[in-house]
Protein backbone atom coordinates (compact mmCIF):
# COMPACT_ATOMS: atom_id res chain seq x y z
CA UNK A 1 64.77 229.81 93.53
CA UNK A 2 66.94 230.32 96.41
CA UNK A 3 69.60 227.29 98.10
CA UNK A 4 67.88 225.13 100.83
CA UNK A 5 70.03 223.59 103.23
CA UNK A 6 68.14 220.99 106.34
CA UNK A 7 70.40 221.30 108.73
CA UNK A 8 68.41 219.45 111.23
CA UNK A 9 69.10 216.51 109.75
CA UNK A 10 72.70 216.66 110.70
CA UNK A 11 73.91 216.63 114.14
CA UNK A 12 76.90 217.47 115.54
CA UNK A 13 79.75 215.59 116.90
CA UNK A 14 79.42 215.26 120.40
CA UNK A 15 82.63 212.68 121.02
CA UNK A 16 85.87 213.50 120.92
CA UNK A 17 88.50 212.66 118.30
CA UNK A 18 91.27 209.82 119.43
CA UNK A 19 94.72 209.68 117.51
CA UNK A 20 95.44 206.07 116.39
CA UNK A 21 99.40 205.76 116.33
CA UNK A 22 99.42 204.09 113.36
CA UNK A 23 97.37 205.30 110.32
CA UNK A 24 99.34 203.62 107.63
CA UNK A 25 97.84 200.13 109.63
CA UNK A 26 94.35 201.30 109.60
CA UNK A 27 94.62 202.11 105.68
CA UNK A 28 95.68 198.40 104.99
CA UNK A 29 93.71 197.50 107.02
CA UNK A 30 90.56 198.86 105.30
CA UNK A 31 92.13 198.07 102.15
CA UNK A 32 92.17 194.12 103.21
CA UNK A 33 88.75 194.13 104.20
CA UNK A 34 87.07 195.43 100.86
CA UNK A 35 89.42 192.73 99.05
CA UNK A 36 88.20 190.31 101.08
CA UNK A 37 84.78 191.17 99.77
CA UNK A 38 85.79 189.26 96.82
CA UNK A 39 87.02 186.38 99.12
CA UNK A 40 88.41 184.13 95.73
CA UNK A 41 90.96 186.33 94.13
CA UNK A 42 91.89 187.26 97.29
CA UNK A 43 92.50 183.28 98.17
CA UNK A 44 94.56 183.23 95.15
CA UNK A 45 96.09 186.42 95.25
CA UNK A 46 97.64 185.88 98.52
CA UNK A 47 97.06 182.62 100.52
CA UNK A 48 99.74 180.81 98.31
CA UNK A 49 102.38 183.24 98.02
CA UNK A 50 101.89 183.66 102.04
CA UNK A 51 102.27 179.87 102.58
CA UNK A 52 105.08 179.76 99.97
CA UNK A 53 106.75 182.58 101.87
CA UNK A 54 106.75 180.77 104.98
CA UNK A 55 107.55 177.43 103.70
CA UNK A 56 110.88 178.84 102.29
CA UNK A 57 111.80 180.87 104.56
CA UNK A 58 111.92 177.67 107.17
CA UNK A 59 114.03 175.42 104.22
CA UNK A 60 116.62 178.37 104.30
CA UNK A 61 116.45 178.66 107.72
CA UNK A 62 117.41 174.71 108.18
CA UNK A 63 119.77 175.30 105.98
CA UNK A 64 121.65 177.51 107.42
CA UNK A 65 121.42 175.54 110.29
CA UNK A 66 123.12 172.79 108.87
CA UNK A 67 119.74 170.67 109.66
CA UNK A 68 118.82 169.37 105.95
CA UNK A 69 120.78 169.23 102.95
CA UNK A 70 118.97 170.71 99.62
């Protein structure tokens, strides 16, 4: 029995290639979105460490500033 390939079902690419400046974005990106697919670890998982993050980050900042006293 001899290899059969249909090539007509596969055409060929008739646009032209574009260079996205950063690749590294475009991986996390895509890495996000299948998370997300699971949307409740993902709440978890980062939601409250994000709004922890921020929350902090604005106490030190007052602080610094002389603006509250912890």
């Amino acid at each position: 029995m001899k290899a059969v390939t249909h090539t007509e079902v596969y055409r060929p690419f008739k646009g032209e290639f574009r260079r996205f400046p950063m690749a590294a974005l475009t991986l996390a990106w895509s890495g996000i979105r299948i998370g997300f697919r699971k949307k409740m670890p993902m709440l978890v998982l980062f939601l409250i460490p994000a709004v922890t993050t921020i929350v902090f980050s604005f106490m030190v900042q007052l602080k610094f500033l002389s603006l509250i006293h912890i």
